[in-house]
N, C-alpha and C. Protein backbone atom coordinates (compact mmCIF):
# COMPACT_ATOMS: atom_id res chain seq x y z
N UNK A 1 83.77 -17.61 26.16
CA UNK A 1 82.77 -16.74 25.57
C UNK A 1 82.59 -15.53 26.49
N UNK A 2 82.23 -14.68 25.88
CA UNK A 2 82.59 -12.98 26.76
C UNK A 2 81.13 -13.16 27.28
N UNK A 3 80.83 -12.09 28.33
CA UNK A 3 79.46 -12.06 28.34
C UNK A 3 78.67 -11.62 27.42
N UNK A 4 78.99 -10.58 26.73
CA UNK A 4 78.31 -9.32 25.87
C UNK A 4 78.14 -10.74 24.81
N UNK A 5 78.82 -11.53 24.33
CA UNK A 5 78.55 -12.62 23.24
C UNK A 5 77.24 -13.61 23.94
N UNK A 6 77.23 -14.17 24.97
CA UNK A 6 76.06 -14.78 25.96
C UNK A 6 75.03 -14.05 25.81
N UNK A 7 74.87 -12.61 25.99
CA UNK A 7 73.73 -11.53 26.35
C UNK A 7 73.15 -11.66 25.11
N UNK A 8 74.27 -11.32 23.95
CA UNK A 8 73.58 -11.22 22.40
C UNK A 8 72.87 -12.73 22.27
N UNK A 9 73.24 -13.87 22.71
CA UNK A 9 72.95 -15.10 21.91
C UNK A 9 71.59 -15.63 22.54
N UNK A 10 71.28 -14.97 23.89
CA UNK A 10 70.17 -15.18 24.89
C UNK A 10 69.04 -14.59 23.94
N UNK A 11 69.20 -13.08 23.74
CA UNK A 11 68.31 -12.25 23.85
C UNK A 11 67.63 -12.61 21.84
N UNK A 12 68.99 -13.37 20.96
CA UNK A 12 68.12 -13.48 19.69
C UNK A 12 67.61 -15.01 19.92
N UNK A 13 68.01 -16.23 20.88
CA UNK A 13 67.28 -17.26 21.00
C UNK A 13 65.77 -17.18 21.78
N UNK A 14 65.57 -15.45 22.29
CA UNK A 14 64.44 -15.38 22.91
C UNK A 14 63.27 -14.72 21.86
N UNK A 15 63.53 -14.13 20.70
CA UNK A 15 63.41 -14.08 19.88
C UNK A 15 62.96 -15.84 18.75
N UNK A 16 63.55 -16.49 19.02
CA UNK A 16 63.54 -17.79 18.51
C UNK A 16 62.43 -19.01 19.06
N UNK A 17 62.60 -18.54 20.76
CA UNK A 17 61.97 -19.38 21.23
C UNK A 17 60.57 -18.92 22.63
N UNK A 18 59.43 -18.58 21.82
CA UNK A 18 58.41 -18.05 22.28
C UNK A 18 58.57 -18.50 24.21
N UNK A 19 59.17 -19.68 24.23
CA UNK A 19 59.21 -20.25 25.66
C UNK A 19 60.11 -19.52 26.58
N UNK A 20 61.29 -18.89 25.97
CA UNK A 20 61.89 -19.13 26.47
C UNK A 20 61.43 -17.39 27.28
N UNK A 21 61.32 -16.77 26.20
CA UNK A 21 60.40 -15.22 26.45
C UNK A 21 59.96 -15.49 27.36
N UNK A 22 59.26 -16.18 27.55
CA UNK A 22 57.98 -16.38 28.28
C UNK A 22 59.21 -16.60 29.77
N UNK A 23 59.78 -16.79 29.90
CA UNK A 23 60.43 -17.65 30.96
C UNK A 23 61.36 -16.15 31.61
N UNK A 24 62.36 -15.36 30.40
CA UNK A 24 63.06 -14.85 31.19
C UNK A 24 63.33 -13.49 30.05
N UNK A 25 61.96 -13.10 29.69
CA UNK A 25 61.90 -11.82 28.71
C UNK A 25 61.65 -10.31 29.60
N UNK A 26 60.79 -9.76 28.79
CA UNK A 26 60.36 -8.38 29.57
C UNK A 26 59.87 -8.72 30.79
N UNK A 27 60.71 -8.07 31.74
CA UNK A 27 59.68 -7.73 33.31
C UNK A 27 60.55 -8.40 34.26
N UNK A 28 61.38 -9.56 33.50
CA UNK A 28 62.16 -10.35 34.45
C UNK A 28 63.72 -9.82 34.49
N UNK A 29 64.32 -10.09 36.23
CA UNK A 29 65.39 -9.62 36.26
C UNK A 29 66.69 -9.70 35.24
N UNK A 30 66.44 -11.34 34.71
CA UNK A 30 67.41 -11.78 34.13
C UNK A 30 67.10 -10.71 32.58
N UNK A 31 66.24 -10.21 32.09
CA UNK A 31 66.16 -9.39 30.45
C UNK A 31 67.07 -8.22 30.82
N UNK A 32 66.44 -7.53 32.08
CA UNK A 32 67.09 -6.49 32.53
C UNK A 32 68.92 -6.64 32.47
N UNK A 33 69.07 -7.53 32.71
CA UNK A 33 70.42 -7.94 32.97
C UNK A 33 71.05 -8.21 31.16
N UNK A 34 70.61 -8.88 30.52
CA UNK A 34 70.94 -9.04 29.46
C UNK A 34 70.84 -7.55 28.34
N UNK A 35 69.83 -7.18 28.56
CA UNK A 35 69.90 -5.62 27.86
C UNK A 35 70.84 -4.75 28.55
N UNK A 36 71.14 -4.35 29.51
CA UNK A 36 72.28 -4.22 30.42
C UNK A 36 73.71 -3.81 29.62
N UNK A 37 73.76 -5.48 29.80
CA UNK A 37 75.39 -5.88 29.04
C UNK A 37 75.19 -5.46 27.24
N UNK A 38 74.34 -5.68 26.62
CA UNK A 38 74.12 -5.50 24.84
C UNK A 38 74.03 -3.81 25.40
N UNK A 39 73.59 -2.95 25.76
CA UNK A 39 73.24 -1.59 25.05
C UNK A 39 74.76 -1.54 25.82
N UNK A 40 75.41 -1.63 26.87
CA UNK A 40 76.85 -1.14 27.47
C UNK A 40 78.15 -1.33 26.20
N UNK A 41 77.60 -2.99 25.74
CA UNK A 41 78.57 -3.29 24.40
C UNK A 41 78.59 -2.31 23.23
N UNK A 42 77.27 -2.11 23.33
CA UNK A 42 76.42 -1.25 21.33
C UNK A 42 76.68 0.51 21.95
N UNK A 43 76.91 0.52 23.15
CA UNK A 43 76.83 2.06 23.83
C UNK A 43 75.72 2.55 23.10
N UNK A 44 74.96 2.10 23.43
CA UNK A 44 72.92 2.73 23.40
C UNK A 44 72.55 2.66 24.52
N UNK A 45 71.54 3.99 24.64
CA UNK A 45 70.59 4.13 26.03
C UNK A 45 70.10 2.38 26.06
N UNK A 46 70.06 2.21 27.16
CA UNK A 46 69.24 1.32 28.16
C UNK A 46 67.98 1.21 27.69
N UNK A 47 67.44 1.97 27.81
CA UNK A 47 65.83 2.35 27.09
C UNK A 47 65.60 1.83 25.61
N UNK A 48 66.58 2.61 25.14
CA UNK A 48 66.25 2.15 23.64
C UNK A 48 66.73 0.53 22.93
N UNK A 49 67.71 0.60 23.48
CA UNK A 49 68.03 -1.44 23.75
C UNK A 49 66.55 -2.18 23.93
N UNK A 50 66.29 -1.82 25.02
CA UNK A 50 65.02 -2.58 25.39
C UNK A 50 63.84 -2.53 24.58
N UNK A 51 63.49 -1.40 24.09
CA UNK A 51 62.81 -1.19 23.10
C UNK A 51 63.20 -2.11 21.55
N UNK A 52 64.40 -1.64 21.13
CA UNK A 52 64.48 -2.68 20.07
C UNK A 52 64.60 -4.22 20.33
N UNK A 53 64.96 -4.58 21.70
CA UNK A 53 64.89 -6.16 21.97
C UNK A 53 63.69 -6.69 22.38
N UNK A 54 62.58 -5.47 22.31
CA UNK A 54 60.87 -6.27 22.85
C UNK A 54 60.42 -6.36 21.77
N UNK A 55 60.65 -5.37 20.75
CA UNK A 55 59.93 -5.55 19.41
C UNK A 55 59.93 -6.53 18.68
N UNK A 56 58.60 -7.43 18.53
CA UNK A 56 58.40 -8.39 17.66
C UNK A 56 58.41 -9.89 19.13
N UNK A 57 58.85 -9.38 20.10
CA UNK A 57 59.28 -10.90 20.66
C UNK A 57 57.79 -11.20 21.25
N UNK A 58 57.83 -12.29 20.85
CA UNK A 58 56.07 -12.58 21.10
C UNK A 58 56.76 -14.16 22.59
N UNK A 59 55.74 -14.23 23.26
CA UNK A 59 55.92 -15.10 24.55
C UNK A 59 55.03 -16.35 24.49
N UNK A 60 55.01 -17.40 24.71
CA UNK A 60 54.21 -18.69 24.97
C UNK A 60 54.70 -19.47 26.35
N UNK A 61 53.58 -19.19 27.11
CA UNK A 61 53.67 -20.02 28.53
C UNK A 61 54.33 -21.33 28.00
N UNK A 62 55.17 -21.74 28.93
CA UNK A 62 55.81 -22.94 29.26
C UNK A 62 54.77 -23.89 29.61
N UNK A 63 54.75 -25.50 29.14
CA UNK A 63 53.26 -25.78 29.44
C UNK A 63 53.82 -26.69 30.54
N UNK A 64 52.71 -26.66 31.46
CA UNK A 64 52.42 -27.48 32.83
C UNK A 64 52.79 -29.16 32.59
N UNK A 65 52.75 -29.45 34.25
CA UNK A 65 53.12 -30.91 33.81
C UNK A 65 51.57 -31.58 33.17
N UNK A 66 50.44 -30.94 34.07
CA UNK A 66 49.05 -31.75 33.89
C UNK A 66 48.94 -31.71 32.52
N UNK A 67 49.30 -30.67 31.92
CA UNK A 67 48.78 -30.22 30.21
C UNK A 67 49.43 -31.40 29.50
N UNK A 68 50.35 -31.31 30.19
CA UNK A 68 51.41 -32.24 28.98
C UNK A 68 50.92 -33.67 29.42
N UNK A 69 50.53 -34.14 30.15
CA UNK A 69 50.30 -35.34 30.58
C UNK A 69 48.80 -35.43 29.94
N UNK A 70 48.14 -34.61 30.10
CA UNK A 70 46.64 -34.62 29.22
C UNK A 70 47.07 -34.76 27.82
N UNK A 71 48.20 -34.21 27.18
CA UNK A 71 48.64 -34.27 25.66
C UNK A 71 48.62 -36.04 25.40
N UNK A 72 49.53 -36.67 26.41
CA UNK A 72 50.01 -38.04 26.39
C UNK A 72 49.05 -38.58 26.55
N UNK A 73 48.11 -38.39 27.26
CA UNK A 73 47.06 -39.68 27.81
C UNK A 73 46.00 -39.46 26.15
N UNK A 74 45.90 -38.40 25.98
CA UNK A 74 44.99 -38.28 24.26
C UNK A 74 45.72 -38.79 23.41
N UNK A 75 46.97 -39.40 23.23
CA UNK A 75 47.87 -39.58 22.11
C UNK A 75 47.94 -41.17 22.73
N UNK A 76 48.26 -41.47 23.64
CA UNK A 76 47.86 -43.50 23.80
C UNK A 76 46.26 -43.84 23.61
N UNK A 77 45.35 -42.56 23.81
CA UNK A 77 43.96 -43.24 23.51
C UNK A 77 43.61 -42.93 21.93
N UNK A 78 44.20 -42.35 21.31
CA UNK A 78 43.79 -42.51 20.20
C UNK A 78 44.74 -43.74 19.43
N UNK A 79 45.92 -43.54 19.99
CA UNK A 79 46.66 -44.89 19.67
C UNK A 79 46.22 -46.09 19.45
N UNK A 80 45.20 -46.51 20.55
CA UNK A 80 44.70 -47.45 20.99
C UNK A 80 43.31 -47.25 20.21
N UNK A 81 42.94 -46.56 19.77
CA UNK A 81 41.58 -46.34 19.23
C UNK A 81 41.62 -47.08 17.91
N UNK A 82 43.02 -46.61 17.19
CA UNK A 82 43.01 -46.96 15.50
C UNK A 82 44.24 -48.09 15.97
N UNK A 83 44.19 -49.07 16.75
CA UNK A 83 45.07 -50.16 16.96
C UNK A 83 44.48 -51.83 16.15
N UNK A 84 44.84 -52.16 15.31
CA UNK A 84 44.53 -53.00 14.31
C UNK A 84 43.22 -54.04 15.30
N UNK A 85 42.09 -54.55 14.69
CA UNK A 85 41.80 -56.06 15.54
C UNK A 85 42.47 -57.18 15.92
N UNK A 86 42.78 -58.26 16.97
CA UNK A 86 43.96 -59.13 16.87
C UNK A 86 45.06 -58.48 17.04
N UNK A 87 45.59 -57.29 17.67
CA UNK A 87 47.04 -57.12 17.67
C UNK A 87 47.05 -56.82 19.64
N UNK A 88 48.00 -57.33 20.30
CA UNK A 88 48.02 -57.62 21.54
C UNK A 88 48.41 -55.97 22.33
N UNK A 89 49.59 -55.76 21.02
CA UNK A 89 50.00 -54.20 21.62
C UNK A 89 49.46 -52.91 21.04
């Protein structure tokens, strides 16, 4: 796989995946790098690449371990909440 095919497949799964934005979108070295290689492929300003690859991409923090472990511990207590009378597990 070429790079310019990698750069394109990054930058529409970041698009896809609010996390992943969040992880390695605007501001971070690695976007810079990927808009880079796509406007060098498309021969478009730099600028304007970036511009059409921020538009619309919306970001969602990556969630913590505590969060996620607070998710789990609410999901065995309600488990356990609606768990039949008489049943051991």
């Amino acid at each position: 796989m070429s790079n310019t095919k990698a750069a394109f497949h990054i930058l529409r799964q970041m698009h896809r995946d609010p996390r992943l934005a969040y992880l390695i979108g605007p501001g971070s070295e690695s976007f810079e790098l990927l808009i880079e290689e796509a406007a060098q492929d498309q021969h478009i300003d730099i600028d304007v690449m970036r511009r059409v690859c921020s538009k619309g991409l919306a970001t969602q923090p990556w969630p913590s371990e505590r969060s996620i472990q607070i998710r789990i511990d609410e999901a065995v207590e309600n488990a356990l909440a609606k768990k039949p009378e008489g049943t051991t597990c």
